[in-house]
Protein backbone atom coordinates (compact mmCIF):
# COMPACT_ATOMS: atom_id res chain seq x y z
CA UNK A 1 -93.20 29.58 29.02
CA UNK A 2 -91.25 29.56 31.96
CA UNK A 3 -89.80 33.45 32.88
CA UNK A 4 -86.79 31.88 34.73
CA UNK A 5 -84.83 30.42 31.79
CA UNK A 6 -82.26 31.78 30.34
CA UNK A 7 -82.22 33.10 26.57
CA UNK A 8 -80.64 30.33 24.49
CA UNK A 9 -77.94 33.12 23.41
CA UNK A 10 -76.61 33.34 26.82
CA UNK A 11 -76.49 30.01 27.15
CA UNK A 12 -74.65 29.45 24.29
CA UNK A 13 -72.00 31.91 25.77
CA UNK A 14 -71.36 29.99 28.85
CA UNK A 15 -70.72 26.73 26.78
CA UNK A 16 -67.91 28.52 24.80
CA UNK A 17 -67.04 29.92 27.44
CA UNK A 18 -66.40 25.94 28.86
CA UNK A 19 -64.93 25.34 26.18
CA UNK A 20 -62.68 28.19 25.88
CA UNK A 21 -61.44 27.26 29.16
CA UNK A 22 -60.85 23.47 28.33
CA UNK A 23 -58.64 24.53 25.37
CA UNK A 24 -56.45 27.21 27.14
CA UNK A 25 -55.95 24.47 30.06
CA UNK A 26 -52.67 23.45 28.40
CA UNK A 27 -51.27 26.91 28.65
CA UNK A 28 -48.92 27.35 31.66
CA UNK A 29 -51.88 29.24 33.61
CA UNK A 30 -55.15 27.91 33.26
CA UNK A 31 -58.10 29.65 33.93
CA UNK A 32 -60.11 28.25 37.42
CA UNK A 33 -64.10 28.27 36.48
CA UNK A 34 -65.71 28.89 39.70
CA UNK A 35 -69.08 30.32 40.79
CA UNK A 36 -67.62 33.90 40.83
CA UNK A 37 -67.55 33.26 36.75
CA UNK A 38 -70.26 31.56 35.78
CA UNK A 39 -73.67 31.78 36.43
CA UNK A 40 -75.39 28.64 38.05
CA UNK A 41 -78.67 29.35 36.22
CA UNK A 42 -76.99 28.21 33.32
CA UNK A 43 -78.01 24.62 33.60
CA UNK A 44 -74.89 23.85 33.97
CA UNK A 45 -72.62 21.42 36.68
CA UNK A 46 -69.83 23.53 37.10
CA UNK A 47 -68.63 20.49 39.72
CA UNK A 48 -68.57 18.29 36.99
CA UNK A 49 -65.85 20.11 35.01
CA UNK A 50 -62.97 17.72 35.73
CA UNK A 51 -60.07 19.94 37.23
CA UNK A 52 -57.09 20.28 34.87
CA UNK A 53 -54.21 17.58 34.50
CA UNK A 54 -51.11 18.19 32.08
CA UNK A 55 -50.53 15.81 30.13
CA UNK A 56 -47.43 12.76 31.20
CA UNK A 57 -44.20 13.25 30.10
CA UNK A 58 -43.57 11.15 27.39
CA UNK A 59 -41.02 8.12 28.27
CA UNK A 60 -38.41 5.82 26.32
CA UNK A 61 -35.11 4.39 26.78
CA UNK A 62 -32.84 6.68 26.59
CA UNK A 63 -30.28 6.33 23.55
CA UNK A 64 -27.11 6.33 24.75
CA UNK A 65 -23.70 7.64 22.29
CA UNK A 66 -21.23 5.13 21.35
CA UNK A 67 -18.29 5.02 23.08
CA UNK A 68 -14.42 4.70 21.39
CA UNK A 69 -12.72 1.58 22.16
CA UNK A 70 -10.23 1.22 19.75
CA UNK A 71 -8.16 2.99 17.78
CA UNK A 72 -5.80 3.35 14.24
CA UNK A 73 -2.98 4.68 13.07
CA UNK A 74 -2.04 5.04 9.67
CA UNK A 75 1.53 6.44 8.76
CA UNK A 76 2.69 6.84 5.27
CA UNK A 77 5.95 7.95 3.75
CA UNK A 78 6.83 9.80 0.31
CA UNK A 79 10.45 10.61 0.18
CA UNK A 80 12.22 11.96 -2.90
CA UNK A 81 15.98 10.85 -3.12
CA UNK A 82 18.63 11.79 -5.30
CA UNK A 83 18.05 9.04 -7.83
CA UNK A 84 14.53 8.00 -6.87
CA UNK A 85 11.08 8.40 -5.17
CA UNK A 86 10.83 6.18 -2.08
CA UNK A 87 7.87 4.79 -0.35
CA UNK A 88 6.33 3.27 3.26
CA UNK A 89 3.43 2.56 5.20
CA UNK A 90 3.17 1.24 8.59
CA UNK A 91 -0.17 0.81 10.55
CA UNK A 92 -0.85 0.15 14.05
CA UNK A 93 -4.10 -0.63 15.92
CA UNK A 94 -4.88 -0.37 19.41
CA UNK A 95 -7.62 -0.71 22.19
CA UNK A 96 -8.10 1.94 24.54
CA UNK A 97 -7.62 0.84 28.06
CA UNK A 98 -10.31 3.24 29.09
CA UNK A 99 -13.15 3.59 26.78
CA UNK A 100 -13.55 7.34 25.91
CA UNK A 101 -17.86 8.39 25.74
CA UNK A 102 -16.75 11.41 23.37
CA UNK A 103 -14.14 11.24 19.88
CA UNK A 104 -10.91 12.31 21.12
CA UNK A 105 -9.22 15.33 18.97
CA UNK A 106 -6.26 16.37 17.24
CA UNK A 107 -3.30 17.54 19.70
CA UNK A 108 -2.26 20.74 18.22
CA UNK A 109 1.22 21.12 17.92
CA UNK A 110 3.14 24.29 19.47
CA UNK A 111 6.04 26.17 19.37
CA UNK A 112 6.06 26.97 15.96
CA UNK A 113 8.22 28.84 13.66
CA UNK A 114 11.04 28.22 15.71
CA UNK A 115 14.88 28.17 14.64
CA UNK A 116 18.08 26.34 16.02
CA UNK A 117 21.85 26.82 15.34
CA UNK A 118 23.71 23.60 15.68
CA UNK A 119 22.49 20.08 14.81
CA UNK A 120 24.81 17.51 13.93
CA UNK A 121 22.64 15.70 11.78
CA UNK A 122 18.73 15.79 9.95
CA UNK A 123 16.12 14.57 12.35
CA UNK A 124 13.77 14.13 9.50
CA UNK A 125 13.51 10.81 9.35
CA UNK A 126 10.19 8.58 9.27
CA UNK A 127 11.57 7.03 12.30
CA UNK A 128 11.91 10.28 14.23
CA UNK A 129 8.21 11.46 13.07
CA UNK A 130 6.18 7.87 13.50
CA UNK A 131 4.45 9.31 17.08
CA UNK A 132 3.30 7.59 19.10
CA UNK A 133 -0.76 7.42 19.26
CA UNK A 134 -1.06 8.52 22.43
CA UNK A 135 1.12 11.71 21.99
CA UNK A 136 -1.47 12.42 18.94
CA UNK A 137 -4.11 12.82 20.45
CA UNK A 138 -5.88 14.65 23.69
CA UNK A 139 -9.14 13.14 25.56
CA UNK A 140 -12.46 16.08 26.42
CA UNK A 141 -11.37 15.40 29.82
CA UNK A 142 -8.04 15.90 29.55
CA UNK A 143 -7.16 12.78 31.09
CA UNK A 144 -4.10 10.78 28.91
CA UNK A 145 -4.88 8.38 26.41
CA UNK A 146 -3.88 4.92 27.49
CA UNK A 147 -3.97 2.30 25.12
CA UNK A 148 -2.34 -1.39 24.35
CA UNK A 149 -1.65 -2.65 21.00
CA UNK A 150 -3.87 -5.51 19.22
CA UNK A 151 -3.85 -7.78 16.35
CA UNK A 152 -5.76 -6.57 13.27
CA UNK A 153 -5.72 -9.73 11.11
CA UNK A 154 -2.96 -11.05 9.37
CA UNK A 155 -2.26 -8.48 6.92
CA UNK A 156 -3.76 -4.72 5.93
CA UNK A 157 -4.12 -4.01 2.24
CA UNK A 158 -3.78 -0.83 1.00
CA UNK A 159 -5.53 -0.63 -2.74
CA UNK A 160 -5.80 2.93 -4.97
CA UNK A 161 -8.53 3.36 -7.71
CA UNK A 162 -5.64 2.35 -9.93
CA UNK A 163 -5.72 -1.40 -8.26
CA UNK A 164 -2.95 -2.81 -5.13
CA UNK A 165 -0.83 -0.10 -3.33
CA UNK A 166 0.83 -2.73 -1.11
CA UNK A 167 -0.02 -5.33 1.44
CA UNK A 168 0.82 -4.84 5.32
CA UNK A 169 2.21 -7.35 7.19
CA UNK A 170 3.19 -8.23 10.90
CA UNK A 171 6.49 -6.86 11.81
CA UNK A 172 9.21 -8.81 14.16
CA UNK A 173 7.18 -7.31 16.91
CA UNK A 174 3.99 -8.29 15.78
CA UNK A 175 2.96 -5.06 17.26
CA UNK A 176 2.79 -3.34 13.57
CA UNK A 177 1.72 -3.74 9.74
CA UNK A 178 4.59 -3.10 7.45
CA UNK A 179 5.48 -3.79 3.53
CA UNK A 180 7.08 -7.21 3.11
CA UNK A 181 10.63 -7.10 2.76
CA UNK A 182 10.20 -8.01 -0.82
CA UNK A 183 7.84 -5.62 -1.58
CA UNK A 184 8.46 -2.89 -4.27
CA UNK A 185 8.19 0.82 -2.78
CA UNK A 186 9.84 3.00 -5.27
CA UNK A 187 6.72 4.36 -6.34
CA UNK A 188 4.97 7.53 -5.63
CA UNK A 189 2.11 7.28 -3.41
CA UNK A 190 -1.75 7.44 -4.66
CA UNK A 191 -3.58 10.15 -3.82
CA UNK A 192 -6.05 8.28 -1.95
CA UNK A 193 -6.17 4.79 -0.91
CA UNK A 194 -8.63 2.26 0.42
CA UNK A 195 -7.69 0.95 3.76
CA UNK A 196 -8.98 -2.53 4.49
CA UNK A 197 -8.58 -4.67 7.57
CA UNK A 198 -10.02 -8.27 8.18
CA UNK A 199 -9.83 -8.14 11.99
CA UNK A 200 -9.14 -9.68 14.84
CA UNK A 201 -8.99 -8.19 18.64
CA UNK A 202 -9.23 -5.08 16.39
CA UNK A 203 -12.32 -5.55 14.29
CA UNK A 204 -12.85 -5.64 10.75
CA UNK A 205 -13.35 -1.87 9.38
CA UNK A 206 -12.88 -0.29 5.79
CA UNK A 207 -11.54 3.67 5.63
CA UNK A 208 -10.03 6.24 3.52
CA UNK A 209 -6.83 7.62 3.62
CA UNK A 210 -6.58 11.13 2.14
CA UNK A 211 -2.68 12.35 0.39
CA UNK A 212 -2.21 15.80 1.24
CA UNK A 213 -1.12 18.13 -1.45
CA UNK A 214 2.92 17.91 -2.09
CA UNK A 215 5.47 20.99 -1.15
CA UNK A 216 7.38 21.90 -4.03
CA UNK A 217 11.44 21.57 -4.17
CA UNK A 218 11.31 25.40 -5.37
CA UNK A 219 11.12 25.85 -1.24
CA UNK A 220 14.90 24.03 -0.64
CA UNK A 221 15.82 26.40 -3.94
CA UNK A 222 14.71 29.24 -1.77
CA UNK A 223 16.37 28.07 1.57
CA UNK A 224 19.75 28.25 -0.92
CA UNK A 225 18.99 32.15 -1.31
CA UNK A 226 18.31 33.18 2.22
CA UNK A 227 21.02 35.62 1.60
CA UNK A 228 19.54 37.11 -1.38
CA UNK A 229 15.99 36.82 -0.02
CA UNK A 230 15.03 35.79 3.69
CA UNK A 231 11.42 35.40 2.83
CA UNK A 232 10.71 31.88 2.37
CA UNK A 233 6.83 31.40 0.72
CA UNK A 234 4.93 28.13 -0.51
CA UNK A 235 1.44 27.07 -0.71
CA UNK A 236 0.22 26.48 2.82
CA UNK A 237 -2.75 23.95 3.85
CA UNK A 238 -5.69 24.97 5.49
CA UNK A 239 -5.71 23.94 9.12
CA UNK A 240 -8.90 22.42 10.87
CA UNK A 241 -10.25 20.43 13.74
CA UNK A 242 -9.74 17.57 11.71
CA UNK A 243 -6.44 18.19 10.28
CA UNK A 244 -3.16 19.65 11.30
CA UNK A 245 0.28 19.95 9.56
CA UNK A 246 3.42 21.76 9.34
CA UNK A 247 6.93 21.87 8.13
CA UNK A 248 10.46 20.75 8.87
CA UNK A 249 13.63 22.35 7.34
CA UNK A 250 17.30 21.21 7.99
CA UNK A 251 20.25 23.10 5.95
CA UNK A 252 23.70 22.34 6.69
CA UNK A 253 26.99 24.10 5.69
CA UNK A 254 30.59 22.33 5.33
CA UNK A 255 33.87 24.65 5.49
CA UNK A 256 35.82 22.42 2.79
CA UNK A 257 39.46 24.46 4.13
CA UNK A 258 38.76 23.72 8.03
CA UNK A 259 36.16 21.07 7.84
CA UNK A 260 33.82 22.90 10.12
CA UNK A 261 30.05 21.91 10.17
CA UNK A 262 27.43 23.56 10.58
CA UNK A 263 23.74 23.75 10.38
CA UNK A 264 20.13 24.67 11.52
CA UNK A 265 17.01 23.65 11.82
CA UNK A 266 13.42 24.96 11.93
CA UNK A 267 9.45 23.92 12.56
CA UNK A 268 7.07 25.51 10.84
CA UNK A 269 3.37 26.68 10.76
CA UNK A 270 2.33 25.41 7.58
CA UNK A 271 0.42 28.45 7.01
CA UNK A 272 2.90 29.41 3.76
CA UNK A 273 5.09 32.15 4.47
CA UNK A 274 8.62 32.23 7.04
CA UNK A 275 10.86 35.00 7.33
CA UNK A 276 13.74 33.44 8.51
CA UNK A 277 15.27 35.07 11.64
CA UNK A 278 18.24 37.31 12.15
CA UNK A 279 20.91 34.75 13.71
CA UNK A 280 20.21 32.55 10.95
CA UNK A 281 20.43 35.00 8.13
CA UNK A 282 23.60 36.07 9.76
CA UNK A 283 25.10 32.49 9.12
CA UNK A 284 24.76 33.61 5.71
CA UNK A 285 26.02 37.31 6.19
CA UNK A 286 29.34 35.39 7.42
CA UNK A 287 29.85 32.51 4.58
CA UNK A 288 27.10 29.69 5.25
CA UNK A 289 26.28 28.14 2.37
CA UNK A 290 23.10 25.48 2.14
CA UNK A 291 24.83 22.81 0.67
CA UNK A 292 22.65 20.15 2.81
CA UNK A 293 18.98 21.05 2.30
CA UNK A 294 16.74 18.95 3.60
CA UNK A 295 12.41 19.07 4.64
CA UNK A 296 9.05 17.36 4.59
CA UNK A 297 5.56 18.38 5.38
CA UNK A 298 4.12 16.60 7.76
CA UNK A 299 0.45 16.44 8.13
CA UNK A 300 -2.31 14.18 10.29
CA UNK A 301 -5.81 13.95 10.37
CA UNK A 302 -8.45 12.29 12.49
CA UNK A 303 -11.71 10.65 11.92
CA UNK A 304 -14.18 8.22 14.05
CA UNK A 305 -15.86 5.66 12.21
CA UNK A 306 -18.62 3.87 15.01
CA UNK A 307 -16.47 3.21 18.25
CA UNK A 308 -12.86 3.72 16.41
CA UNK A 309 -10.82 6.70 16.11
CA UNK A 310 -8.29 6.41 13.07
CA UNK A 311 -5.14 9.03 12.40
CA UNK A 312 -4.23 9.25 9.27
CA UNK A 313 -0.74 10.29 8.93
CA UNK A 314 1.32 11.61 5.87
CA UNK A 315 5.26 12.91 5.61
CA UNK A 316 6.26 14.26 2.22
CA UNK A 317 9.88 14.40 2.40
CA UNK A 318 12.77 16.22 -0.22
């Protein structure tokens, strides 16, 4: 027997000991075999251990976000008249002159809870609250939203789970979708309703539009009592990224002997309470009477569906 070799036990160290090293060499600081650490007598080619390579990074296209080139409005009107309810819809579809590589967001509206003495007439109107796209909606970059107005197909068709809400047509401007002049709106609107449009520069697409829950007309019995109660209180909506609303009021007052007008107005955080503030409850103090009692909720909310950004839009009005 030769007295040089080395016990099988200690050889059978040095190989886990190879081992151990070749498993620990994709830590972030491998452990260098070298002569100092390992004896030679071993049997072993400590050359022949191949030096230690991490592994390649692994490669692939890279997926790249959509971006938002077009975008939707949809506005819709419930108005409650003396006599009747009162309907309308109007949609308008756009492309965005620059496409955006992130969803734009709502623009949140400020200067809240604000009142003014002296308006000659209601500015809550449809027409007054129909904004423009662009002044809906702000870009991650801050930069403004610039956009041009496209065909959508020949007509937009609004449908509930209870069948046909109405059919949009072109306007005279052919920039807008509007109800046919024929078309019966003295209904009140569905909660929901299936938007559907055919396409055309604008392409085809299918959404949701969403009613927000309705004001009640105890608030314009409350605006009647500011002088018994300046506290006015209703049922406020939750505000989110996605959706933001708030409230109009208009009163007016008529001096039957002189024939003096006049009035007030006020925005509102739709957050459910309003104290009304002292120059206006001193309109009261000194003979105002809401005889004129006008407001609407107005509320908008924004979703992205692939590379279009829609704003969904609805103004209860009483």
């Amino acid at each position: 027997m030769n007295s040089t070799k080395r016990p099988i036990g200690v050889k059978l160290a040095v190989a886990l000991s190879v081992l151990l090293v070749t498993a620990c060499s994709s830590g972030t600081d491998p452990i260098v075999v070298t002569d100092a650490n390992m004896d030679n007598d071993s049997g072993i080619d400590v050359d022949s251990i191949p030096p230690f390579e991490p592994p390649a990074p692994i490669t692939g296209p890279v997926q790249a976000l959509p971006t938002v080139d077009f975008a939707a409005k949809l506005f819709v009107v419930e108005e409650q008249t003396a006599t009747a309810i009162e309907s309308y819809a109007q949609a308008q579809f756009y492309r965005l002159t620059t496409p955006l590589d992130t969803p734009p967001f709502l623009r949140e509206r400020s200067a809240l809870d604000l009142c003014e003495i002296g308006s000659e007439a209601s500015q809550i109107n449809a027409e007054n609250l129909n904004f423009p796209i662009d002044h809906m909606l702000n870009t991650a970059d801050a930069s403004v939203l610039q956009v041009a107005n496209i065909i959508a197909g020949q007509s937009v068709e609004l449908n509930s789970n209870d069948g046909s809400y109405v059919s949009l047509e072109q306007g005279p401007d052919e920039l807008s979708y509007e109800p046919p002049l024929a078309a019966d709106m003295n209904m009140t609107v569905p909660s929901a309703l299936n938007v559907s449009v055919l396409g055309d520069e604008f392409p085809g697409l299918t959404w949701q539009w969403e009613k927000s829950a309705p004001i009640s007309a105890e608030l314009r019995s409350a605006v009647r009592s500011v002088a018994d109660n300046a506290q006015l209180s209703w049922t406020g909506l939750e505000q989110t990224t996605a959706q933001h609303s708030w409230l109009y009021l208009y009163a007016a007052h008529i001096n039957e002997l002189t024939g003096e007008y006049q009035s007030f107005t006020c925005e509102l955080a739709d957050d459910g309470e309003f104290t009304l503030p002292a120059n206006i409850q001193s309109l009261y103090s000194n003979g105002f009477s809401a005889q004129f009692v006008e407001m609407a909720r107005y509320t908008r909310s924004l979703q992205t569906i692939s590379d279009v950004s829609i704003v969904n839009v609805f103004m209860q009005k009483l």
